[in-house]
C-alpha atoms as a PDB file:
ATOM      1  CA  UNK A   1       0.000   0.000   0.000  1.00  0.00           C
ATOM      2  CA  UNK A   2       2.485   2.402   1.034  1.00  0.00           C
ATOM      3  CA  UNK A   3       5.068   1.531  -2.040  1.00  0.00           C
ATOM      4  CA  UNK A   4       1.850   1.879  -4.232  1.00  0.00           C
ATOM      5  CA  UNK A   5       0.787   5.566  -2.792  1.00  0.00           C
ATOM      6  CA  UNK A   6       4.539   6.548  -3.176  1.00  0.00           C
ATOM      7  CA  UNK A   7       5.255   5.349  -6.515  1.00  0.00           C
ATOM      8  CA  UNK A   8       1.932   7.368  -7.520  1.00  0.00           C
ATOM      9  CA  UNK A   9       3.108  10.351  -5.717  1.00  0.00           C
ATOM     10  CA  UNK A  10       6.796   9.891  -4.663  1.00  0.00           C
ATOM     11  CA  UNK A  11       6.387  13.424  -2.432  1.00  0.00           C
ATOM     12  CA  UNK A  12       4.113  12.082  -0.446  1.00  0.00           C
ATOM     13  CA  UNK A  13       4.942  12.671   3.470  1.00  0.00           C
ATOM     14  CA  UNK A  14       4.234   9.543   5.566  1.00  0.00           C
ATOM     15  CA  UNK A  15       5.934   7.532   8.410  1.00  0.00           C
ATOM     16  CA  UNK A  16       6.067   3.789   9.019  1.00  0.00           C
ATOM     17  CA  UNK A  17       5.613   2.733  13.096  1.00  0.00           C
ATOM     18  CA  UNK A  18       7.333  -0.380  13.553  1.00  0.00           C
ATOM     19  CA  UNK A  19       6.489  -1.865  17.408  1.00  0.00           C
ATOM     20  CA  UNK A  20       9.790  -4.425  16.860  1.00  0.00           C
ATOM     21  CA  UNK A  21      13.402  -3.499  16.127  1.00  0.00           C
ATOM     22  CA  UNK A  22      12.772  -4.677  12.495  1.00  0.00           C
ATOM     23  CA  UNK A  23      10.366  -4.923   9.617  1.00  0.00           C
ATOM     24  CA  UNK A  24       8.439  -8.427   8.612  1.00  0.00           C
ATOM     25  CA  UNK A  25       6.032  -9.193  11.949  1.00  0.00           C
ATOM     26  CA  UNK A  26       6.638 -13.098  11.743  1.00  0.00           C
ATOM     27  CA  UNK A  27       9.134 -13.090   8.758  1.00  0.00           C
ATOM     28  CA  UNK A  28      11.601 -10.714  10.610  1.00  0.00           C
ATOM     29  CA  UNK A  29      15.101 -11.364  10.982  1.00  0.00           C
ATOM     30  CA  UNK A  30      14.695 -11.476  14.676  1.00  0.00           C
ATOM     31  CA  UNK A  31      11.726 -14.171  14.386  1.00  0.00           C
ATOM     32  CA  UNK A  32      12.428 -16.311  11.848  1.00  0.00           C
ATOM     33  CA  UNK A  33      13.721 -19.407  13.689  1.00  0.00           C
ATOM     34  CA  UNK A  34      15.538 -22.994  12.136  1.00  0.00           C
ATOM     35  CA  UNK A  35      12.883 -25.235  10.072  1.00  0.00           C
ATOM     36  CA  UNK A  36      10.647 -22.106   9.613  1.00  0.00           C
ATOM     37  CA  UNK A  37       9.059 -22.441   6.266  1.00  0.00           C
ATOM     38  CA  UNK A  38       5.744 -20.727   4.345  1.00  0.00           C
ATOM     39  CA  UNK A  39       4.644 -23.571   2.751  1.00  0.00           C
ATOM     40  CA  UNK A  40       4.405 -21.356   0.046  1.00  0.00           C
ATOM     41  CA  UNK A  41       5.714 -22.555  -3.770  1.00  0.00           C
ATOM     42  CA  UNK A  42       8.324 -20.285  -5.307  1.00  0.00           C
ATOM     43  CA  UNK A  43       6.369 -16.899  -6.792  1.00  0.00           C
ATOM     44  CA  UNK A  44       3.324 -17.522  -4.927  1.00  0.00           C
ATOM     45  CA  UNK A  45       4.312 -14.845  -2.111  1.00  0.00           C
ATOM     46  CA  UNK A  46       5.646 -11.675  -4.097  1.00  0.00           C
ATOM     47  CA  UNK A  47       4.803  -8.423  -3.599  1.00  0.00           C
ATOM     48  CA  UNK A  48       4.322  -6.259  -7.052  1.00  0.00           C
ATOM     49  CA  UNK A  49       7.145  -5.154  -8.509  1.00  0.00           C
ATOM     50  CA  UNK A  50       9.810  -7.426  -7.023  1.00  0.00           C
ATOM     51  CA  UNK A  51      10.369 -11.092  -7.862  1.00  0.00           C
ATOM     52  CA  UNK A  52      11.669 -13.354  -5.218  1.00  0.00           C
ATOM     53  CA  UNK A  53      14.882 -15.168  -5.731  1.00  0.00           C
ATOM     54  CA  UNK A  54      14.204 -18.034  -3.357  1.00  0.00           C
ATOM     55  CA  UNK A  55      17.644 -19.234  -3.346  1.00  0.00           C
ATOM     56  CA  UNK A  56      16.939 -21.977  -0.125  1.00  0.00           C
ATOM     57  CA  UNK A  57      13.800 -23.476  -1.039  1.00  0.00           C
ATOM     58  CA  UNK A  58      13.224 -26.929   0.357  1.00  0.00           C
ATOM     59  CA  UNK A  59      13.240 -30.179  -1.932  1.00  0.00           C
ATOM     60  CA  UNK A  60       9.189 -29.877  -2.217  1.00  0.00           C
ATOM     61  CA  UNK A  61       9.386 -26.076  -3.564  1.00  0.00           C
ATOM     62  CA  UNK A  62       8.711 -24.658  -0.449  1.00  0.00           C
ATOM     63  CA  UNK A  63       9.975 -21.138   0.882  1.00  0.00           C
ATOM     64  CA  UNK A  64      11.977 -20.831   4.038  1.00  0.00           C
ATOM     65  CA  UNK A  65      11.741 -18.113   6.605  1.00  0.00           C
ATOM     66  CA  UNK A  66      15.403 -16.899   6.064  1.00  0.00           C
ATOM     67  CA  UNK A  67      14.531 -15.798   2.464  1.00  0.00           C
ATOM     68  CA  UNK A  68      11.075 -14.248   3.038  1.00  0.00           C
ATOM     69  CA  UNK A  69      13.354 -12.156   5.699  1.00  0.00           C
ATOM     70  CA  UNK A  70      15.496 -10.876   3.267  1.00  0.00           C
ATOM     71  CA  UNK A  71      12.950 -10.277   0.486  1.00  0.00           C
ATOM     72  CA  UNK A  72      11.078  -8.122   2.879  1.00  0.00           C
ATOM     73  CA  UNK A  73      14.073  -6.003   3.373  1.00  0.00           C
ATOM     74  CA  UNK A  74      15.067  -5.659  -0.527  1.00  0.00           C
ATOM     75  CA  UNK A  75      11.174  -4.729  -0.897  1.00  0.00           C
ATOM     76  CA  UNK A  76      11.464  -1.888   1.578  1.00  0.00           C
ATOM     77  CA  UNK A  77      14.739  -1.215  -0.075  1.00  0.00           C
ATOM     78  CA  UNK A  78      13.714  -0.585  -3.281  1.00  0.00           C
ATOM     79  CA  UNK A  79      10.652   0.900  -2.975  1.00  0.00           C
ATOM     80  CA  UNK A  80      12.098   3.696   0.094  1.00  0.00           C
ATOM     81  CA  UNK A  81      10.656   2.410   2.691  1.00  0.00           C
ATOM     82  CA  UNK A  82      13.139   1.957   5.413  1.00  0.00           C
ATOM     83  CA  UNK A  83      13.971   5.319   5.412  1.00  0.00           C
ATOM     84  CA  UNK A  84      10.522   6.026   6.240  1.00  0.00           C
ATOM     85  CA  UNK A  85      10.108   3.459   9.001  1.00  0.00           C
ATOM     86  CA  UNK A  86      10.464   4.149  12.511  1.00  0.00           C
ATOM     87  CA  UNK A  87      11.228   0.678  14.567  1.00  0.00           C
ATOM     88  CA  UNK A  88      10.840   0.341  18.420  1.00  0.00           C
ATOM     89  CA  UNK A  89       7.889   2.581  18.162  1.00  0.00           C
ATOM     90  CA  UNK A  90       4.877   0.903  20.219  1.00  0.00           C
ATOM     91  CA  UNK A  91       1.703   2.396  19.392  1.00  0.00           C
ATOM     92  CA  UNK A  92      -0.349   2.856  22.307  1.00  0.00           C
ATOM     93  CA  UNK A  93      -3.359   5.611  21.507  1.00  0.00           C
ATOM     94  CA  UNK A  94      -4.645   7.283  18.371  1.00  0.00           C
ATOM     95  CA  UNK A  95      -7.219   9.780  19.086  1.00  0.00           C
ATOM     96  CA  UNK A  96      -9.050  12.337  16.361  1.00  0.00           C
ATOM     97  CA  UNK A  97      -8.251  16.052  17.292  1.00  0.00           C
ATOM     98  CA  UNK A  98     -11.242  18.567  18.000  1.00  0.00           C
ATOM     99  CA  UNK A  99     -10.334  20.118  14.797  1.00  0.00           C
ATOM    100  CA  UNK A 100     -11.937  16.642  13.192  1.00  0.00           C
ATOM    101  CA  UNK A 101      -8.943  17.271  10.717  1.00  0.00           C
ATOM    102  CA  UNK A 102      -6.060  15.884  12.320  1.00  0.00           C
ATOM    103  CA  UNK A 103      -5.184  12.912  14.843  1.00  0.00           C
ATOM    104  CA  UNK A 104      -2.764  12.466  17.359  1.00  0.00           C
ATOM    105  CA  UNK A 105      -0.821   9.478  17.491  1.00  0.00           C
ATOM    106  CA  UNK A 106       0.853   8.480  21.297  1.00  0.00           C
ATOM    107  CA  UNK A 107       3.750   6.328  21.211  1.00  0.00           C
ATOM    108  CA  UNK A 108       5.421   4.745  24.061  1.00  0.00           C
ATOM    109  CA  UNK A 109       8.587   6.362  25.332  1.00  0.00           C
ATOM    110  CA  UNK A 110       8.117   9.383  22.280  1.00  0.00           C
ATOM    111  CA  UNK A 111       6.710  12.570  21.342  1.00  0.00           C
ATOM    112  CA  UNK A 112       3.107  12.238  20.154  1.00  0.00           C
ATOM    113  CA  UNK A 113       2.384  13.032  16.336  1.00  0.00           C
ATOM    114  CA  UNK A 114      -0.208  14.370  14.493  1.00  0.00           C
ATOM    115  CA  UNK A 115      -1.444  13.101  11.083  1.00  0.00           C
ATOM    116  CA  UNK A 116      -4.191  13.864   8.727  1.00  0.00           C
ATOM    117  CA  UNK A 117      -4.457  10.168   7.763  1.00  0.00           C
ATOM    118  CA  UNK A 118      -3.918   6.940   9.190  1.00  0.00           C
ATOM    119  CA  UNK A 119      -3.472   3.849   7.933  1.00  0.00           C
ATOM    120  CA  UNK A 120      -3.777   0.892  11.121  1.00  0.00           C
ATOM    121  CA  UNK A 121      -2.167  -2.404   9.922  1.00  0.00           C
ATOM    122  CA  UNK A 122      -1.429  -4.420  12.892  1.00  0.00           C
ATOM    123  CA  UNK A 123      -2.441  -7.837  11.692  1.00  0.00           C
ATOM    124  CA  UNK A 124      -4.622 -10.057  13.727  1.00  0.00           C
ATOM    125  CA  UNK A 125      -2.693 -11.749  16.162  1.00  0.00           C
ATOM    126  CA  UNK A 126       0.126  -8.958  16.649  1.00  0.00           C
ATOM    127  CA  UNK A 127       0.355  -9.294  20.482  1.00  0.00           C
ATOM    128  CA  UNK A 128       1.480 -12.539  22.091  1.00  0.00           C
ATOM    129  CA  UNK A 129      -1.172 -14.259  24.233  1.00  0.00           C
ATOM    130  CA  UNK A 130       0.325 -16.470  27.337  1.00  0.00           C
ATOM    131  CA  UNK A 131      -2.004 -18.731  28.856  1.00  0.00           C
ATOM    132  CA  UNK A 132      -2.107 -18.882  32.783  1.00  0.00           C
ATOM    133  CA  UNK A 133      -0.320 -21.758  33.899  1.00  0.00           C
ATOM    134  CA  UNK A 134       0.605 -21.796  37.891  1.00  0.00           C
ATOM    135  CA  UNK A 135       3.965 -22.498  37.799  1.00  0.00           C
ATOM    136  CA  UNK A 136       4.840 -20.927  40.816  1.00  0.00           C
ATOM    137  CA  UNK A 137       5.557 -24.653  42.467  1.00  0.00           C
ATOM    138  CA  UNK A 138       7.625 -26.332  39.236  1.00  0.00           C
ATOM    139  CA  UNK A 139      10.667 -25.232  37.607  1.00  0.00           C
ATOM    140  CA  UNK A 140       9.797 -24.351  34.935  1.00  0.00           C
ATOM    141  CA  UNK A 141      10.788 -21.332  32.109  1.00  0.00           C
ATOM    142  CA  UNK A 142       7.540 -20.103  30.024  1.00  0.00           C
ATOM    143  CA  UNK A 143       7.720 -18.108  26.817  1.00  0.00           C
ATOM    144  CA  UNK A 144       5.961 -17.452  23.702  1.00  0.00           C
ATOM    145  CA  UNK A 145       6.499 -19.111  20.163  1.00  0.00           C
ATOM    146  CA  UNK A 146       7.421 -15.291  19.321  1.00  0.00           C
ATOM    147  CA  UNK A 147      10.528 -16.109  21.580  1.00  0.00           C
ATOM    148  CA  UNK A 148      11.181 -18.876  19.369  1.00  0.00           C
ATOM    149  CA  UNK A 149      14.393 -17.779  17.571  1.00  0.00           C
ATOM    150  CA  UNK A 150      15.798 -16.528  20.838  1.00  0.00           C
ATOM    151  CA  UNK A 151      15.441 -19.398  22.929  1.00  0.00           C
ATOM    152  CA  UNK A 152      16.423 -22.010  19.855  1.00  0.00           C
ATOM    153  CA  UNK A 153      19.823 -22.543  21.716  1.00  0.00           C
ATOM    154  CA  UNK A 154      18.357 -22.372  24.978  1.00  0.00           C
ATOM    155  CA  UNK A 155      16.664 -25.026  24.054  1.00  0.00           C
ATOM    156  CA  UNK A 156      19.380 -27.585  22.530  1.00  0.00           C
ATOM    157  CA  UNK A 157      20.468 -27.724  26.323  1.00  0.00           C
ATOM    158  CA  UNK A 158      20.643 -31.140  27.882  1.00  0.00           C
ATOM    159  CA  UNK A 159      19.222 -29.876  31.353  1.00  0.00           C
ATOM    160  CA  UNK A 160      15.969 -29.132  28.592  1.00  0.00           C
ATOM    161  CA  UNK A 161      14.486 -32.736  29.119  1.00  0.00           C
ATOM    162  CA  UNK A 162      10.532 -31.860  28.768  1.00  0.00           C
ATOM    163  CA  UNK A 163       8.533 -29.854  26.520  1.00  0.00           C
ATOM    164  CA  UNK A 164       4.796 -28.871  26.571  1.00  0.00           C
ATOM    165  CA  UNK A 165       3.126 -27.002  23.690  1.00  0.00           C
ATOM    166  CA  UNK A 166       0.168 -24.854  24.105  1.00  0.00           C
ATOM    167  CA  UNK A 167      -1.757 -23.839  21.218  1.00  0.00           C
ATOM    168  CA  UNK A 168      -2.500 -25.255  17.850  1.00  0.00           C
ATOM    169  CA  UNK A 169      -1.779 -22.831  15.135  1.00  0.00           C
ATOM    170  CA  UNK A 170       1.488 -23.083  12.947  1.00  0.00           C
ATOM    171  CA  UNK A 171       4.214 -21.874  15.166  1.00  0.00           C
ATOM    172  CA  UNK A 172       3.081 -24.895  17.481  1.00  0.00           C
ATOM    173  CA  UNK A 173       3.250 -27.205  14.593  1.00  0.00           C
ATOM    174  CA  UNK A 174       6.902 -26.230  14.467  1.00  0.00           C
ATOM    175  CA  UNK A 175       8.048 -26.320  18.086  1.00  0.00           C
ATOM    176  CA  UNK A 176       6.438 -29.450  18.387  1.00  0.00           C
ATOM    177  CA  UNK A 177       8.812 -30.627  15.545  1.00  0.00           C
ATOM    178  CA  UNK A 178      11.645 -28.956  16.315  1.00  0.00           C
ATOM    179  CA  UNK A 179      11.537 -30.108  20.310  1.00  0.00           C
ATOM    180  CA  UNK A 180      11.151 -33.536  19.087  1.00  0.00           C
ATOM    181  CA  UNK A 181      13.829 -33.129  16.528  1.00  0.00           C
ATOM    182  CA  UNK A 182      16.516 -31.838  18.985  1.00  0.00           C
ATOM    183  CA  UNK A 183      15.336 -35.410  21.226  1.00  0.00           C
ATOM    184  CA  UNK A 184      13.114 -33.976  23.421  1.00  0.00           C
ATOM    185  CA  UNK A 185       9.960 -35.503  25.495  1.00  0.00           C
ATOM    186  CA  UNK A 186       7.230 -33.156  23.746  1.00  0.00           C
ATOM    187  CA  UNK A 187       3.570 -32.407  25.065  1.00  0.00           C
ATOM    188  CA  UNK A 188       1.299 -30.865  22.900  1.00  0.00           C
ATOM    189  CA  UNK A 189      -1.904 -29.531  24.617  1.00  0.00           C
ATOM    190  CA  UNK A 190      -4.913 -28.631  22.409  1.00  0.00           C
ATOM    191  CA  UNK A 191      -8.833 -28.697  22.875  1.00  0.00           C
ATOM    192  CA  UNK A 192     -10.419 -31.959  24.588  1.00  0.00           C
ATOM    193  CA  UNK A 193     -12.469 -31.484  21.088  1.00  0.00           C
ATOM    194  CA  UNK A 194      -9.629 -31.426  18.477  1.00  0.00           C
ATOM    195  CA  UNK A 195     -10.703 -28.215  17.335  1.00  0.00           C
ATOM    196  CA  UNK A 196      -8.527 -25.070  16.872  1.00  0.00           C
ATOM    197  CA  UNK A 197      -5.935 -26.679  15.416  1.00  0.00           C
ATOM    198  CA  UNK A 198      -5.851 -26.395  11.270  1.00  0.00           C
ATOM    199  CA  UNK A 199      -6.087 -29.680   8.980  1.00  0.00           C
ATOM    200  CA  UNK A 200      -2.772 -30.545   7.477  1.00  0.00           C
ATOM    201  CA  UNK A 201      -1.191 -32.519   4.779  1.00  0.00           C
ATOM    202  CA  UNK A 202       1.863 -34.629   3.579  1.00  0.00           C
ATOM    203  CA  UNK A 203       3.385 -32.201   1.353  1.00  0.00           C
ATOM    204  CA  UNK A 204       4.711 -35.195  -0.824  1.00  0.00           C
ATOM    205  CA  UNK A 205       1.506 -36.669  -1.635  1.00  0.00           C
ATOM    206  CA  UNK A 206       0.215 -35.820  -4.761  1.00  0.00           C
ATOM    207  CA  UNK A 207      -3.169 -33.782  -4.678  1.00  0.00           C
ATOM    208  CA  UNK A 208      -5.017 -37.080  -5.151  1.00  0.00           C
ATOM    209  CA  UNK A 209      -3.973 -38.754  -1.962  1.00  0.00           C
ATOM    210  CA  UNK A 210      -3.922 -36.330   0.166  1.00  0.00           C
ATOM    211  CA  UNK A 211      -4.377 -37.242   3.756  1.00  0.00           C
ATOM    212  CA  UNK A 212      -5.269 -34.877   6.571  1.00  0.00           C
ATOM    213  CA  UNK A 213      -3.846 -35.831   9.755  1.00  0.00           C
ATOM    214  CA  UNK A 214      -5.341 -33.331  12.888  1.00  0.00           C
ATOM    215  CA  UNK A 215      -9.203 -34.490  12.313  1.00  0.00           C
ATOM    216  CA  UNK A 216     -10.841 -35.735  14.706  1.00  0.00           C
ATOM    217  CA  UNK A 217     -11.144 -39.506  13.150  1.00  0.00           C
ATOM    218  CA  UNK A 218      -6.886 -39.418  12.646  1.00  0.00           C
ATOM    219  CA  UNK A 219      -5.595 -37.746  14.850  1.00  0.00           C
ATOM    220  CA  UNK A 220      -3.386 -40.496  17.394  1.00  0.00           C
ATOM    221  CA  UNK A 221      -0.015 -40.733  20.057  1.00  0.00           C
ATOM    222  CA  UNK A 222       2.140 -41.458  16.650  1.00  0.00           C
ATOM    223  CA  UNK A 223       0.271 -39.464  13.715  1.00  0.00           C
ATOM    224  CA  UNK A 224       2.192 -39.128  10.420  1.00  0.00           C
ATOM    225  CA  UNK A 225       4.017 -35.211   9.739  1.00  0.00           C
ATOM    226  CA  UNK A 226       1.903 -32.533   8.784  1.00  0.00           C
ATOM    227  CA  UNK A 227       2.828 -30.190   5.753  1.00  0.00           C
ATOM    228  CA  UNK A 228       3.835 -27.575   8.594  1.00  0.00           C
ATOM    229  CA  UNK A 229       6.825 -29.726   9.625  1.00  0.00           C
ATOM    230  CA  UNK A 230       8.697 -32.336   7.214  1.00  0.00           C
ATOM    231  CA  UNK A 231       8.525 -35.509   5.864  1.00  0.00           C
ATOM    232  CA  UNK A 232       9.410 -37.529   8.781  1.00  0.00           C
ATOM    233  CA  UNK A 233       8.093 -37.686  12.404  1.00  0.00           C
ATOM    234  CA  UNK A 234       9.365 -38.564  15.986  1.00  0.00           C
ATOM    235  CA  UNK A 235       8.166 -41.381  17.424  1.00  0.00           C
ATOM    236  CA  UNK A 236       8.924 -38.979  20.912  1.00  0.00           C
ATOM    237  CA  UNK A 237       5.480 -37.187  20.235  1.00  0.00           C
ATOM    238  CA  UNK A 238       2.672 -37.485  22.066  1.00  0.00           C
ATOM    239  CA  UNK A 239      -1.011 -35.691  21.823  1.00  0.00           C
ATOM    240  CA  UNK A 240      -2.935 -34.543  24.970  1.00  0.00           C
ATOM    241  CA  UNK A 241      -6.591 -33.446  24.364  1.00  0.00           C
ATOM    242  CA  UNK A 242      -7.073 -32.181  28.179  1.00  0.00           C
ATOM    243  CA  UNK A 243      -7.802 -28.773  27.878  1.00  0.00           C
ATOM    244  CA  UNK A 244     -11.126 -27.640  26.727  1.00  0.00           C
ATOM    245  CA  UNK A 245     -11.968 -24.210  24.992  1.00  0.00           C
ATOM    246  CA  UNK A 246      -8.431 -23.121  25.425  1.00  0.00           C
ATOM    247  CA  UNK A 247      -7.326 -20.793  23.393  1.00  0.00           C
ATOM    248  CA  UNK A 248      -5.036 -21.401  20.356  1.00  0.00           C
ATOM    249  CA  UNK A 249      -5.304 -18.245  17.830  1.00  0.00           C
ATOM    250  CA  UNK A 250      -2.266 -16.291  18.522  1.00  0.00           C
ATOM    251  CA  UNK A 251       0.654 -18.736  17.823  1.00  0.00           C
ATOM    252  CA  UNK A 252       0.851 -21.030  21.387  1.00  0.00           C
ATOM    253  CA  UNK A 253       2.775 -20.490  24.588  1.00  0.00           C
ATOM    254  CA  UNK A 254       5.754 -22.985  25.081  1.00  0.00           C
ATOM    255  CA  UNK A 255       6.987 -23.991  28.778  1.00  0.00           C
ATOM    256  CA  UNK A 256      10.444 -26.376  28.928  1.00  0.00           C
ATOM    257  CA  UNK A 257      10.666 -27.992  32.034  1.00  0.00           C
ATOM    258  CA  UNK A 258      14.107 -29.035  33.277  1.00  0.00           C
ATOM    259  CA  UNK A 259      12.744 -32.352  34.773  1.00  0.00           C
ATOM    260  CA  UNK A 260      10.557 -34.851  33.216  1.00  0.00           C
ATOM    261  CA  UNK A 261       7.517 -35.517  35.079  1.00  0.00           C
END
């Protein structure tokens, strides 16, 4: 949008505010964590006016985080849009002036700005939802899939027996592979109904045998890979359906335990 309203009018005065340190939400450099892929074929996620060179795809076709990363940046590149973004700035009121002309933007730790338009494109599931665990009587560290790329390493520790997995959108799909990959005892905790969580595929099946393995009927303690992780699964993986009407939308909460139970 903002590449399209400059290229129509390259004098155009605007200002990009960026919450994180850098551009890309869950394709930015500082989230994009190992095995992260889009499950996206190569020129099926472009942006007008910039092809994407895809140099890392996986042996199905598929794009990996890394590369969606760096095509972000070479979009905001060419098009001048880094030099209009402001990162670290948190949003945290808008409110119309009593001119009904201009609005006045508050951001945290910054001068307020005014603005005779505004454009609000914070995505759906832009702030990181925890669930409340009491863990005030295990030792145990809690974070958010968000966290992922920082605590990869933290992770790969041998003290890092025991992992449970809360939440059942695509960033879950991947911890839970990516704990099981680096040999660890994974728990992944979803609705006592089997809803919440999206239907996935073998990505090397051919169209006509595809065969969707988080239904209701399929889903069991050694289920085949989903399209979200890779062609092979651990046999370390087990399903637990004991928590009803949780919450799964915004990505899934991770907690390692040091111990296994």
């Amino acid at each position: 949008m903002v590449s399209s309203a400059l290229q129509i009018r390259p004098t155009t005065r605007l200002l990009i505010l960026e919450a994180s340190s850098s551009l890309g939400g869950a394709w930015s450099r500082e989230r994009v964590y190992g095995g992260l892929r889009t499950h996206n074929a190569l020129g099926t996620l472009e942006l007008p006016g910039l092809a994407m060179a895809g140099e890392n795809t996986t042996a199905e076709g598929y794009l990996v985080g890394e590369d969606v990363a760096e095509y972000l940046h070479a979009f905001a590149r060419k098009f001048g849009l880094l030099e209009r973004m402001r990162c670290d700035s948190r949003v945290q009121n808008i409110a119309r002036d009593v001119d009904g002309v201009t609005w006045t933007v508050e951001i945290e730790g910054g001068q307020p700005l005014k603005a005779r338009k505004i454009i609000v494109a914070t995505g759906l599931t832009s702030r990181p939802l925890l669930p409340e665990v009491d863990d005030e009587k295990a030792d145990i560290e809690r974070f958010h899939s968000v966290e992922l790329h920082r605590r990869e390493q933290w992770l790969k520790r041998d003290d890092v027996e025991s992992v449970v997995i809360y939440g059942g959108s695509k960033s879950a799909y991947d911890a839970v592979f990516m704990a099981a990959e680096m040999g660890k005892r994974v728990e992944w905790v979803i609705r006592s109904s089997g809803a919440g969580t999206p239907v996935r595929v073998l990505s090397h099946l051919p169209t006509s045998r595809w065969v969707a393995v988080l239904t209701k009927e399929s889903t069991n303690s050694r289920t085949k890979p989903s399209a979200s992780t890779r062609p092979t699964w651990r046999p370390s993986v087990s399903w637990h359906r004991c928590i009803p009407q949780c919450t799964t939308g915004t990505g899934g909460g991770l907690a390692s335990c040091t111990a296994p139970p």
